[in-house]
Protein backbone atom coordinates (compact mmCIF):
# COMPACT_ATOMS: atom_id res chain seq x y z
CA UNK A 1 -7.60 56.72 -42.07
CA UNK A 2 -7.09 59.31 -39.08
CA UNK A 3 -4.27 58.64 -36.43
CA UNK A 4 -6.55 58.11 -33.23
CA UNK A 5 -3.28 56.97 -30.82
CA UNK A 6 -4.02 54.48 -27.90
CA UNK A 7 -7.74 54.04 -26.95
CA UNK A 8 -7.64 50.58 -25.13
CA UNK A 9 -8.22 48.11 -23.42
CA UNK A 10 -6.40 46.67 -26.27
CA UNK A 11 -2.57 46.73 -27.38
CA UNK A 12 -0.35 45.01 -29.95
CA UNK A 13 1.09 41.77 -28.75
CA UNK A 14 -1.26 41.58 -25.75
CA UNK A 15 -1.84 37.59 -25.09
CA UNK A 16 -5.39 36.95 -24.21
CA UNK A 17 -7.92 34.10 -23.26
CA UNK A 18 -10.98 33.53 -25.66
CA UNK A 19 -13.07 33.85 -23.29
CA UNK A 20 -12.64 37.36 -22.25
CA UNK A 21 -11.72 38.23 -26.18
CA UNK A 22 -15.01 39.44 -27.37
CA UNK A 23 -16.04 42.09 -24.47
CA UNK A 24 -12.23 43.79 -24.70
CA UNK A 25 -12.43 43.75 -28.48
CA UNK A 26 -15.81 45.48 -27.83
CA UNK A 27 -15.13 47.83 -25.46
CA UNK A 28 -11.68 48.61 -27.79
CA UNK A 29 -13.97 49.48 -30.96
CA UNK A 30 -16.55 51.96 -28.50
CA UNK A 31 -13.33 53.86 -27.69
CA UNK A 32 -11.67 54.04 -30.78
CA UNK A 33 -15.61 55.35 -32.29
CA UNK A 34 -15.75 58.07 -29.37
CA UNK A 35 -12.04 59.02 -29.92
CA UNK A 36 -13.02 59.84 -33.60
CA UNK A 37 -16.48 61.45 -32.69
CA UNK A 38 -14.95 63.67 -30.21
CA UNK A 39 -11.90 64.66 -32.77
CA UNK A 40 -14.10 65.55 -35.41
CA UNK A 41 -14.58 68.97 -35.86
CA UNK A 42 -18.30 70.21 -35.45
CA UNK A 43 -19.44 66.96 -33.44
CA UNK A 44 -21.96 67.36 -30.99
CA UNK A 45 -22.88 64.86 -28.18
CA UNK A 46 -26.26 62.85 -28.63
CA UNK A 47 -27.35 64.96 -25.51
CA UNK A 48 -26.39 68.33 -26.64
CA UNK A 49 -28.45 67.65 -29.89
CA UNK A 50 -31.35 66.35 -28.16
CA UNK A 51 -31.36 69.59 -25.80
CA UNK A 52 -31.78 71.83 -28.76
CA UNK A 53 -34.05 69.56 -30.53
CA UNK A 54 -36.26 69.73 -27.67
CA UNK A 55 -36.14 73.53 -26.71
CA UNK A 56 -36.83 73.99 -30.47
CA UNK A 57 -39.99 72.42 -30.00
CA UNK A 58 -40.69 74.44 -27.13
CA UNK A 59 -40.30 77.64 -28.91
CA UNK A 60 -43.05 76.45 -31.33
């Protein structure tokens, strides 16, 4: 498993209430995905593909 560092909201030993659990555990797993996405070599945004699907099309 890659090393991704801190990517927060959430930290080890953090005390939290249950009711605010579920949208910081949330927001914690979207960064952690975009830390990885970013870091991997070759990645390309959603909106960089869609550019050059689009002008693709254009060319036709």
């Amino acid at each position: 498993m890659p090393s991704v560092g801190f990517f927060g909201p959430l930290f080890n030993g953090v005390i939290l209430r249950k009711k605010i659990l579920l949208d910081l555990v949330r927001a914690n797993s979207i960064n952690a995905s975009r830390v990885l996405l970013w870091n991997t070599k070759g990645y390309q945004d959603f909106y960089v593909n869609r550019v050059h699907a689009i002008s693709s099309r254009q060319d036709n």
